[in-house]
C-alpha atoms as a PDB file:
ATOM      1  CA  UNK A   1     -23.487  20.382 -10.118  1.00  0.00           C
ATOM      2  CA  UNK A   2     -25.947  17.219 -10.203  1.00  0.00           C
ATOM      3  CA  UNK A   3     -25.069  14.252 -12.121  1.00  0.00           C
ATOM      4  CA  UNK A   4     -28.160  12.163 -13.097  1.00  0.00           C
ATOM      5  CA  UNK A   5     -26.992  10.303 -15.945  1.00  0.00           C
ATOM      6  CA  UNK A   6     -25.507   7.062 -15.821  1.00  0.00           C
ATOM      7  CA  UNK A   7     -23.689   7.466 -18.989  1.00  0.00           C
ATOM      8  CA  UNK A   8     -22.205  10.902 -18.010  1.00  0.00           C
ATOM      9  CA  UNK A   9     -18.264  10.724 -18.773  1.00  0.00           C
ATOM     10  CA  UNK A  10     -17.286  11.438 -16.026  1.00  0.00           C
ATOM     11  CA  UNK A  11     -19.106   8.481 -14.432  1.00  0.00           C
ATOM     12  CA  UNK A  12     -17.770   6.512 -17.112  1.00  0.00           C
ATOM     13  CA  UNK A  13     -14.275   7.552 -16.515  1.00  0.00           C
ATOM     14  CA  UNK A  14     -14.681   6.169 -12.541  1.00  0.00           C
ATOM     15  CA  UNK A  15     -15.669   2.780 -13.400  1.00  0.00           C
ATOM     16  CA  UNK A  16     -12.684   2.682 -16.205  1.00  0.00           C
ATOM     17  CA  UNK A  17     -10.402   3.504 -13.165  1.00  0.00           C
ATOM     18  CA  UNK A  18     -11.160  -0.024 -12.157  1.00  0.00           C
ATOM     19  CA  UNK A  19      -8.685  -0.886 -14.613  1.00  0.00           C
ATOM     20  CA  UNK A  20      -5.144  -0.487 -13.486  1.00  0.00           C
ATOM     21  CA  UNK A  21      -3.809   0.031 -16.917  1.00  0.00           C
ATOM     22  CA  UNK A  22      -6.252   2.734 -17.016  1.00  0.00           C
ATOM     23  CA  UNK A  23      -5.236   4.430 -13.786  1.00  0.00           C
ATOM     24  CA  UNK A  24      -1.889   3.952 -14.898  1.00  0.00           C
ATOM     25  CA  UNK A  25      -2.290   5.717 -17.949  1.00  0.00           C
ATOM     26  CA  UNK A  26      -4.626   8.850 -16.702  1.00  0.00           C
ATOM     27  CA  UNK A  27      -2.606   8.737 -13.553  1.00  0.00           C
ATOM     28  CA  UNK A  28      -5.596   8.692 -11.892  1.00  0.00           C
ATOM     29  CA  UNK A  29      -7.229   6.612  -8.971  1.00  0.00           C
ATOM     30  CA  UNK A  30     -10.274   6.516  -6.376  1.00  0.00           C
ATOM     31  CA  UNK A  31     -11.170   5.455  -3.129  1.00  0.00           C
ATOM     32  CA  UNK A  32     -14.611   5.831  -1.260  1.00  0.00           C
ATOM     33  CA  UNK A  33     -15.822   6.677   2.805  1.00  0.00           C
ATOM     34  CA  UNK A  34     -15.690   9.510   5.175  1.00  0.00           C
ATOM     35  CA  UNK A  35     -12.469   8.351   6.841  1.00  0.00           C
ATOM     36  CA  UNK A  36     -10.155   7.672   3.736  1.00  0.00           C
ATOM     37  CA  UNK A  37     -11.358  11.135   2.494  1.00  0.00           C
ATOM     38  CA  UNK A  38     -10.941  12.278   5.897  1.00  0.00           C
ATOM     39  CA  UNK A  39      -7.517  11.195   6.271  1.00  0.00           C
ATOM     40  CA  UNK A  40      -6.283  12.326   2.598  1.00  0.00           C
ATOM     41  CA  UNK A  41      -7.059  15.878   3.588  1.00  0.00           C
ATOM     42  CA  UNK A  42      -5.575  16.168   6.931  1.00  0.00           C
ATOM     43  CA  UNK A  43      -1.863  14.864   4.874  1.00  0.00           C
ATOM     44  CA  UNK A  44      -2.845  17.883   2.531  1.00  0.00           C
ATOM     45  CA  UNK A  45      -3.996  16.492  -0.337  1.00  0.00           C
ATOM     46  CA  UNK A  46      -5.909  18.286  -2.731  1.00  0.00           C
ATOM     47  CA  UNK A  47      -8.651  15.921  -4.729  1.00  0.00           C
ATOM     48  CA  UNK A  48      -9.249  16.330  -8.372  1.00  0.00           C
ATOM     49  CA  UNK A  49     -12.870  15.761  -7.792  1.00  0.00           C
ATOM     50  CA  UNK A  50     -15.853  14.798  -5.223  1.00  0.00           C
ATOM     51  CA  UNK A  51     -18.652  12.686  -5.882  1.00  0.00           C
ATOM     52  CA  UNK A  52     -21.370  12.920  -3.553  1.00  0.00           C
ATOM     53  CA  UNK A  53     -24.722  10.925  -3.281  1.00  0.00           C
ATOM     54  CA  UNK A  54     -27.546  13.913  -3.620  1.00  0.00           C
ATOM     55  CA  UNK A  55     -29.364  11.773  -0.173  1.00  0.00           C
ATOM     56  CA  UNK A  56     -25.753  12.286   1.899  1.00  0.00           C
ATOM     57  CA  UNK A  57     -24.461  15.205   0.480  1.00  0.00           C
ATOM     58  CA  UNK A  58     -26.507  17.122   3.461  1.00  0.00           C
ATOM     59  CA  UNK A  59     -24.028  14.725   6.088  1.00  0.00           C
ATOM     60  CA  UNK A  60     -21.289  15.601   4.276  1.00  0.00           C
ATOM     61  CA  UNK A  61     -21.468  19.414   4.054  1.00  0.00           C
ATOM     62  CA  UNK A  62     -19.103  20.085   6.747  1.00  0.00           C
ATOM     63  CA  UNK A  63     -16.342  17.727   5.740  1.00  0.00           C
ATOM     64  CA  UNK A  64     -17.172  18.925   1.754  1.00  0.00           C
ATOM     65  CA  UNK A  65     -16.598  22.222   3.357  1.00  0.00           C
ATOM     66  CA  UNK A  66     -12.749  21.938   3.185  1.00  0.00           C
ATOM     67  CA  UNK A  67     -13.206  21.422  -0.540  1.00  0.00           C
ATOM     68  CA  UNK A  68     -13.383  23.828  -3.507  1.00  0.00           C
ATOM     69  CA  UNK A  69     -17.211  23.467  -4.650  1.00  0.00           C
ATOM     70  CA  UNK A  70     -16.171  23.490  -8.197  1.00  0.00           C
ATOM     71  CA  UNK A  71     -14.085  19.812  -7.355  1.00  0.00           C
ATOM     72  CA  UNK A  72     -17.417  18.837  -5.640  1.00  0.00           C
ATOM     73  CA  UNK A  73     -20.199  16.801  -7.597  1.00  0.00           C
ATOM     74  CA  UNK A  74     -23.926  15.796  -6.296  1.00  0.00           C
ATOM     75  CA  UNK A  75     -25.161  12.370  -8.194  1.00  0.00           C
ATOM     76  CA  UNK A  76     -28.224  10.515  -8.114  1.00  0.00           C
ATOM     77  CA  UNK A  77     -28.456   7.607  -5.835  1.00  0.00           C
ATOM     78  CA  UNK A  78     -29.008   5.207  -9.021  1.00  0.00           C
ATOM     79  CA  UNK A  79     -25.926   7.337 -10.673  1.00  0.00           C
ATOM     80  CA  UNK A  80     -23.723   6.299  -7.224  1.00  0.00           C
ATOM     81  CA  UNK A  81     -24.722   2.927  -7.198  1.00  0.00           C
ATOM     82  CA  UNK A  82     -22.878   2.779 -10.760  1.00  0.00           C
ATOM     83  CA  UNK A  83     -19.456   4.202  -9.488  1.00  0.00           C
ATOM     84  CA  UNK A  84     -19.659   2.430  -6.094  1.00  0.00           C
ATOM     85  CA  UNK A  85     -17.332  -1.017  -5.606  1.00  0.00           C
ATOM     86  CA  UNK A  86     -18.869  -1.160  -1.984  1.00  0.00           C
ATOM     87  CA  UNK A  87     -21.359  -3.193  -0.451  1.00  0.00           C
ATOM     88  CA  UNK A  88     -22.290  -0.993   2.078  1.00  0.00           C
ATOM     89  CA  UNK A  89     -21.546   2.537   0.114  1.00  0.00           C
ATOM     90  CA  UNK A  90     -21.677   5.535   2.681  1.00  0.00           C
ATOM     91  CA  UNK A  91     -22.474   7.607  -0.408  1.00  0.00           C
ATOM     92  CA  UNK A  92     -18.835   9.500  -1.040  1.00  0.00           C
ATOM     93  CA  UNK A  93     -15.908   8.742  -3.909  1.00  0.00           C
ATOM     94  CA  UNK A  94     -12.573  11.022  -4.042  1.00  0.00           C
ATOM     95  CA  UNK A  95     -11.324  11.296  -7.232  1.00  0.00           C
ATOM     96  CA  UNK A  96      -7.056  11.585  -7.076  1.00  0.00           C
ATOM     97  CA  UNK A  97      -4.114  12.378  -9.159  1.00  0.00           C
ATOM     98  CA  UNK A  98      -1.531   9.759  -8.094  1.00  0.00           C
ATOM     99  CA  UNK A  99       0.836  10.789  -5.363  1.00  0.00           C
ATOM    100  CA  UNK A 100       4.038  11.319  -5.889  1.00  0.00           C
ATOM    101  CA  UNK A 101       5.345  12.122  -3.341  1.00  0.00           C
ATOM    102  CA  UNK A 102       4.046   9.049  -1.000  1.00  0.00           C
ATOM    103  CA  UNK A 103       4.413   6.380  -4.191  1.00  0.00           C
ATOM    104  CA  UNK A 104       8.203   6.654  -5.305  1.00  0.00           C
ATOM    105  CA  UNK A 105       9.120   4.563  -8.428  1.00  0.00           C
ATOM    106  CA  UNK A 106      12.937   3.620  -8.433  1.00  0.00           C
ATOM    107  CA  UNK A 107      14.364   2.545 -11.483  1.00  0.00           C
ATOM    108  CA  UNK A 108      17.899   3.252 -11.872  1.00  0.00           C
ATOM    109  CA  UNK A 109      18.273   5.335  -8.402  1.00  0.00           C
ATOM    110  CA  UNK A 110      18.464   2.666  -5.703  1.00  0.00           C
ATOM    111  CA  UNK A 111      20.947   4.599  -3.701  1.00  0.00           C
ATOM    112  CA  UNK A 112      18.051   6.438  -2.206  1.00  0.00           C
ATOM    113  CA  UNK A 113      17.603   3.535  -0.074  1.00  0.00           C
ATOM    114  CA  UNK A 114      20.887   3.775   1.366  1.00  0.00           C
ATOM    115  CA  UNK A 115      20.413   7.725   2.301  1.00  0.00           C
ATOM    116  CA  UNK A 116      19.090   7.394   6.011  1.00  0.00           C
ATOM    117  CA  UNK A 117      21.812   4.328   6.883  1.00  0.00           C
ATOM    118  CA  UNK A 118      19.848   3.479  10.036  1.00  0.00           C
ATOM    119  CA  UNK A 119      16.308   2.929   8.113  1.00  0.00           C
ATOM    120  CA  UNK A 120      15.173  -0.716   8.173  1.00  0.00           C
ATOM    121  CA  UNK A 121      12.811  -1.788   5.354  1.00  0.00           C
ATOM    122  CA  UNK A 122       9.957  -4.526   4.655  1.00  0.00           C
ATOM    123  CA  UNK A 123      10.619  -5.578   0.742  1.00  0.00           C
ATOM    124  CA  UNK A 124       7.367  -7.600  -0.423  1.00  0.00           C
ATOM    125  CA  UNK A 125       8.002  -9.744  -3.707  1.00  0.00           C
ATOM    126  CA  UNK A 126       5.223 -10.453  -5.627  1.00  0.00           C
ATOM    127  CA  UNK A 127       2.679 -10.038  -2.723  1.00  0.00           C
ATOM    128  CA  UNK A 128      -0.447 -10.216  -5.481  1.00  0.00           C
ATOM    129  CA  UNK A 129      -3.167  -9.675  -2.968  1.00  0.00           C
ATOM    130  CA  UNK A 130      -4.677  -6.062  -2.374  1.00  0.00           C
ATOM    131  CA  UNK A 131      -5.745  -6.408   0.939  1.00  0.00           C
ATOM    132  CA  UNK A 132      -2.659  -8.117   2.152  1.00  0.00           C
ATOM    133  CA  UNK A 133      -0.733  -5.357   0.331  1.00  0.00           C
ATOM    134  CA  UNK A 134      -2.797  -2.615   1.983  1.00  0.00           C
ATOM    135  CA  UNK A 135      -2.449  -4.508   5.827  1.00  0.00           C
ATOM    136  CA  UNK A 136       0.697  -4.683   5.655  1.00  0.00           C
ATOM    137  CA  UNK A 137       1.639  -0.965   4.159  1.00  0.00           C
ATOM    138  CA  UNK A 138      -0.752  -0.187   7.337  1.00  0.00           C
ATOM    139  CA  UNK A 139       1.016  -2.047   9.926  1.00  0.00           C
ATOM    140  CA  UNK A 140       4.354  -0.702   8.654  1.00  0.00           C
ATOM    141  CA  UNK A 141       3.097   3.068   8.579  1.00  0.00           C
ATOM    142  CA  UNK A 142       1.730   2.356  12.452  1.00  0.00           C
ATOM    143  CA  UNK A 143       5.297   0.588  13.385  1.00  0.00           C
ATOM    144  CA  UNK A 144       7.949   3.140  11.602  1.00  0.00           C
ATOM    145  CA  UNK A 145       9.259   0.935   8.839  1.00  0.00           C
ATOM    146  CA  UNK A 146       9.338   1.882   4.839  1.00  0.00           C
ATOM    147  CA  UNK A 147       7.784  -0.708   2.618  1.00  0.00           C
ATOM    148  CA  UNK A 148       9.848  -1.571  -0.669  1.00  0.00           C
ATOM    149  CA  UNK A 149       7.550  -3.172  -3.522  1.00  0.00           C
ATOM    150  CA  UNK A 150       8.047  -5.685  -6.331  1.00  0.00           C
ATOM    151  CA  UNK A 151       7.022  -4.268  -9.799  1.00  0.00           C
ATOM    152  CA  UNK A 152       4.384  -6.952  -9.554  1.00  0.00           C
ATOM    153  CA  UNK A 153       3.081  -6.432  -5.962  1.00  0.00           C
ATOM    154  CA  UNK A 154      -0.868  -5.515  -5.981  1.00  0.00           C
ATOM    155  CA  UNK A 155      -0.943  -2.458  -7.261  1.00  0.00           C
ATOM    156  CA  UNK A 156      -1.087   0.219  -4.140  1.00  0.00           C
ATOM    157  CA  UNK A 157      -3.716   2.793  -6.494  1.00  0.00           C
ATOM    158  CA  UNK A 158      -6.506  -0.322  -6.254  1.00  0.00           C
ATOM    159  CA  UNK A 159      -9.406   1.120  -4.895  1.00  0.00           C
ATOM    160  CA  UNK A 160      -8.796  -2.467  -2.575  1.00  0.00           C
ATOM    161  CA  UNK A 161      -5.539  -1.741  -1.628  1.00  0.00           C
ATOM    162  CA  UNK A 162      -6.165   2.277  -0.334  1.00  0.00           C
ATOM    163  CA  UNK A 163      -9.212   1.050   1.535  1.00  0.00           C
ATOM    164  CA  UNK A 164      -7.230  -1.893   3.438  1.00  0.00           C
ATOM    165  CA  UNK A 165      -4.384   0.974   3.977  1.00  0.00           C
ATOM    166  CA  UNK A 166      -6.376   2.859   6.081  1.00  0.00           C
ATOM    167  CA  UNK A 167      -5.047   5.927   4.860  1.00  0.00           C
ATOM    168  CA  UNK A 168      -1.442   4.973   5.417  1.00  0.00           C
ATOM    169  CA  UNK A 169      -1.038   5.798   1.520  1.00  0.00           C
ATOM    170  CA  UNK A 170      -1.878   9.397   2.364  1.00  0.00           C
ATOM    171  CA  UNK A 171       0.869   9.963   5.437  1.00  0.00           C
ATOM    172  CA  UNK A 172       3.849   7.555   4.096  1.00  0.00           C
ATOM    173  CA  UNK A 173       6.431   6.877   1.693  1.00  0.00           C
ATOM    174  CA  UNK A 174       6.021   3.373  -0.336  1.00  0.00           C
ATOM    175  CA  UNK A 175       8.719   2.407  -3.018  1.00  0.00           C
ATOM    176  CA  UNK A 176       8.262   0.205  -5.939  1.00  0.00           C
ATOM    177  CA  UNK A 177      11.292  -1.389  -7.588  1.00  0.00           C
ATOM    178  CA  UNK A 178      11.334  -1.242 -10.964  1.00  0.00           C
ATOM    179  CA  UNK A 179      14.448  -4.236 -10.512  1.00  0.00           C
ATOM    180  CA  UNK A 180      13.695  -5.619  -7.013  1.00  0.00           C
ATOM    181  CA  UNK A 181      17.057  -7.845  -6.550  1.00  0.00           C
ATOM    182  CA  UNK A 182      18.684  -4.226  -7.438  1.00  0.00           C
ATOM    183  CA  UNK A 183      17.420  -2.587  -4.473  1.00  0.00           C
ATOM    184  CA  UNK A 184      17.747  -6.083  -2.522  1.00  0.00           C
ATOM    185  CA  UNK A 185      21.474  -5.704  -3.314  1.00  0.00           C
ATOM    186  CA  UNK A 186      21.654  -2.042  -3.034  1.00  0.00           C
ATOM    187  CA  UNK A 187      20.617  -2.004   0.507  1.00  0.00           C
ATOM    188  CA  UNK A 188      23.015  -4.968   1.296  1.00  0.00           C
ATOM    189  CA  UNK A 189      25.814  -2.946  -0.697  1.00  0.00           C
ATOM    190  CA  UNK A 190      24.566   0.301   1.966  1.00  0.00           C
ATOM    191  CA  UNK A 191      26.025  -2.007   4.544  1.00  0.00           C
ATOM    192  CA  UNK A 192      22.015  -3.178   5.789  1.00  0.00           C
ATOM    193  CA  UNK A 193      21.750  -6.988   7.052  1.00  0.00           C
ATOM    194  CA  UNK A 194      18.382  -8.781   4.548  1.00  0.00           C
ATOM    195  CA  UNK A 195      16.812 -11.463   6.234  1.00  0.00           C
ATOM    196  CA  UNK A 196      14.120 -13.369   3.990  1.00  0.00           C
ATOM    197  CA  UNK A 197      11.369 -15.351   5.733  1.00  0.00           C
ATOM    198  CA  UNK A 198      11.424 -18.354   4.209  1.00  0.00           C
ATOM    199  CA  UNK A 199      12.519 -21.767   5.121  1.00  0.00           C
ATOM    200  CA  UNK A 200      16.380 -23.216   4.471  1.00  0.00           C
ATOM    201  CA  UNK A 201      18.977 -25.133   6.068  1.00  0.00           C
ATOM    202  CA  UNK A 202      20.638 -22.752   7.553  1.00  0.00           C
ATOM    203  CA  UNK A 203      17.683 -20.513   8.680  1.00  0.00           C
ATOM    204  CA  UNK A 204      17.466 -18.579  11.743  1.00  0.00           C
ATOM    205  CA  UNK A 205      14.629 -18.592  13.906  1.00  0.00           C
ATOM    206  CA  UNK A 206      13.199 -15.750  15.085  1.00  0.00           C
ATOM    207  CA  UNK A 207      13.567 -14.956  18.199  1.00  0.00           C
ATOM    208  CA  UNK A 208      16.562 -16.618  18.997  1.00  0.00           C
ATOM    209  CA  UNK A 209      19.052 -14.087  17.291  1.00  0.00           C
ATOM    210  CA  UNK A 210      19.869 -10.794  17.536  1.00  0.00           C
ATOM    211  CA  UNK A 211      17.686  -8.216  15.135  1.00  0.00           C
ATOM    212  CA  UNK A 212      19.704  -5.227  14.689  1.00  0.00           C
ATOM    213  CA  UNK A 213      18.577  -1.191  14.085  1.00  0.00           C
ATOM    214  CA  UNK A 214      18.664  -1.523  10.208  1.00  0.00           C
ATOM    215  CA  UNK A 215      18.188  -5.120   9.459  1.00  0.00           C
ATOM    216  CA  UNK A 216      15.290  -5.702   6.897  1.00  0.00           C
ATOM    217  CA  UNK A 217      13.229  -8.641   6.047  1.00  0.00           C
ATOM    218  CA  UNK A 218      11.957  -9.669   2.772  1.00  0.00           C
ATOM    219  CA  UNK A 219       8.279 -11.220   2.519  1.00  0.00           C
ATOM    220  CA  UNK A 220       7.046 -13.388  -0.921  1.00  0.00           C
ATOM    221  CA  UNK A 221       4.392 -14.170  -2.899  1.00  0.00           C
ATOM    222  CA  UNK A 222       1.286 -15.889  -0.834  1.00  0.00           C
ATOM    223  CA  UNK A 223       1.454 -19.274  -2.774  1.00  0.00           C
ATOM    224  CA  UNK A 224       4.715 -19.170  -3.870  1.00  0.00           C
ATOM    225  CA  UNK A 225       7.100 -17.637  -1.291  1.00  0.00           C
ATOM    226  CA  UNK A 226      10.369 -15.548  -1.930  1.00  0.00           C
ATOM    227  CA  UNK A 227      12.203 -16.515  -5.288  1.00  0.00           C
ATOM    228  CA  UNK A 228      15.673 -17.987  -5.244  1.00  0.00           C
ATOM    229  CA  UNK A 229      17.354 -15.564  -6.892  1.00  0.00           C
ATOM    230  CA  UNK A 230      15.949 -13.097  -4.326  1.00  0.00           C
ATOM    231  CA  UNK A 231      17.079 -15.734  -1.179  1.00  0.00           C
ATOM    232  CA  UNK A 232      20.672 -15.946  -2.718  1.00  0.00           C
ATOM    233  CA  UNK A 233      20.794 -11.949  -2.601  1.00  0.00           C
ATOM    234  CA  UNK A 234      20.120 -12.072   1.129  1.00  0.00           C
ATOM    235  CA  UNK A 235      22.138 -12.619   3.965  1.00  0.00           C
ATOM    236  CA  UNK A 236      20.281 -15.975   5.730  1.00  0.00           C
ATOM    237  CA  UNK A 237      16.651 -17.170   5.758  1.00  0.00           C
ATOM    238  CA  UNK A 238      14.588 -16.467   9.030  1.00  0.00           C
ATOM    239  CA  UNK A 239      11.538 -18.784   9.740  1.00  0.00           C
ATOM    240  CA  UNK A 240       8.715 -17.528  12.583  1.00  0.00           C
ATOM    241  CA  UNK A 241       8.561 -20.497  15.263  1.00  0.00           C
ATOM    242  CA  UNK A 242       4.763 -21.877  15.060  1.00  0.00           C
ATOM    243  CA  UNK A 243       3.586 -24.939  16.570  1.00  0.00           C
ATOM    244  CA  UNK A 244       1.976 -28.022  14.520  1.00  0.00           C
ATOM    245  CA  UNK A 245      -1.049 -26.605  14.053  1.00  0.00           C
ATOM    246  CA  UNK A 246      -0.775 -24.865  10.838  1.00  0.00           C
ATOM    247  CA  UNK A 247       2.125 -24.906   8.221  1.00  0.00           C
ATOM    248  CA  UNK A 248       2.268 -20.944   7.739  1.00  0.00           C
ATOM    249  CA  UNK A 249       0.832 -17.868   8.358  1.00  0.00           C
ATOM    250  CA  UNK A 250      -1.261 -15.501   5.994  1.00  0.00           C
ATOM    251  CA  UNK A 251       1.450 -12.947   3.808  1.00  0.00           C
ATOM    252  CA  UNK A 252       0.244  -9.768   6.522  1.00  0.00           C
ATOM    253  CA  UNK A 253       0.187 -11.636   9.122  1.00  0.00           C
ATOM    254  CA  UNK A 254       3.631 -13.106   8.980  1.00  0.00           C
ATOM    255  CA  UNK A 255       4.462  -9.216   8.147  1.00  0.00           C
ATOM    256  CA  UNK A 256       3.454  -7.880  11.346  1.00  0.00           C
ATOM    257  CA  UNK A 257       5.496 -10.087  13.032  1.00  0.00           C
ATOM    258  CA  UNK A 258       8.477  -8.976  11.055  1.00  0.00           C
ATOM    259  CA  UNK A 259       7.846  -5.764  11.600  1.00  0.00           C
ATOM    260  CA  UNK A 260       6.882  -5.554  15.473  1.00  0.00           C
ATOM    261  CA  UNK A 261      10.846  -7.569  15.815  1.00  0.00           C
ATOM    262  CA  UNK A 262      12.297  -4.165  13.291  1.00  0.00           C
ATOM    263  CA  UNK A 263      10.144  -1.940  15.762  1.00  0.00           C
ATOM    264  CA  UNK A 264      11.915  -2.906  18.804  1.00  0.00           C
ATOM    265  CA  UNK A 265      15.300  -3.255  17.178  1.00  0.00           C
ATOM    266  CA  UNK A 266      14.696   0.434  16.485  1.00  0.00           C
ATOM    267  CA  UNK A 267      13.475   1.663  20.229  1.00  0.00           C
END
């Protein structure tokens, strides 16, 4: 089927998805390229629709090959340019239902944190930026360590946040507290050690103590840092040695760090 309007509803319905209420209420999100598309198939996902530029669509045909034609649409290139977010669009969108079974909301079932007792996890608090977000859920896919989410994290469906994944949204659990000092504490409770980076008195520096299989770390807001209410949940502070030359590191970059010490703890 070829799209040539601008004002088809469909196409209208894509650049509404912008919106995260929006996705949130259609349950609905999109992401664009070969190799996000690429990489949501191989995990087995099945996309609710295909939107094509009619100039690439030839490119394409063995990839759109693995997809029921009747999910697949063909749009003019002036019809594309409407739906695209990309500077440099290579002429595909996926259309997704949100997955459940890589996204898992926790509201009043925090014990499912405590279920694998040896699991360590990277909680982010209020870590607003998409491409941090989508770095860091990266890095931790690559490195073998479960990302828990503040309620007010970037939201992981931005078409920003899947394209700075990588595709680790497609291949990887994510949680997303509903009550983030709950599932602070309920980890603690499941016997865990929770470290948050963050400055203090009494803070440890990395490096110079002993990271055990199962500790976690909690990261915080960009500007901001971790709350106090969130600090007092955990069991010490732990601050990255740096020289003088800058104050702190960016939010992913001070993650990877983190997570490369949880990595070896868990060799």
């Amino acid at each position: 089927m070829l799209i040539e309007s601008r004002n088809n509803e469909r196409i209208k319905n894509i650049v509404k998805l912008r919106d995260r209420q929006a996705r949130e209420k259609q349950r609905l999100f999109f992401f664009e390229g070969v190799h996000l598309l690429e990489e949501y198939l191989r995990h087995g996902h099945v996309p609710e629709s295909v939107f094509v530029s009619v100039d690439q669509a030839q490119k394409y045909k063995e990839l759109l090959g693995n997809i029921d034609r009747n999910r697949i649409f063909t749009v003019t290139r002036e019809v594309f340019e409407k739906i695209s977010t990309e500077k440099a669009p290579q002429g595909i969108l996926t259309l997704s239902a949100f997955l459940d079974g890589n996204a898992i909301f926790l509201k009043d079932d925090y014990a499912k944190l405590t279920e694998n007792n040896t699991e360590s996890f990277l909680f982010l608090e209020s870590v607003r930026d998409n491409g941090n977000v989508g770095t860091i859920l990266r890095t931790a896919a690559a490195l073998g360590v479960r990302c828990v989410l503040s309620s007010d994290c970037a939201d992981i469906y931005s078409h920003k946040t899947v394209r700075a994944t990588m595709g680790a949204l497609f291949s990887s659990a994510v949680y997303i507290a509903d009550d983030f000092a709950a599932a602070v504490s309920a980890v603690r409770a499941g016997g865990k050690r929770v470290f948050a980076a963050a400055l203090g008195t009494t803070a440890l520096t990395l490096g110079e103590f002993c990271i055990n299989r199962g500790d976690c770390f909690v990261v915080g807001n960009e500007g901001g840092g971790i709350s106090a209410r969130i600090i007092g949940l955990c069991d010490n502070t732990v601050m990255i040695p740096m020289t003088s030359a800058t104050e702190s590191l960016n939010a992913s970059a001070a993650a990877a760090i983190l997570l490369w010490e949880l990595r070896k703890a868990s060799s």
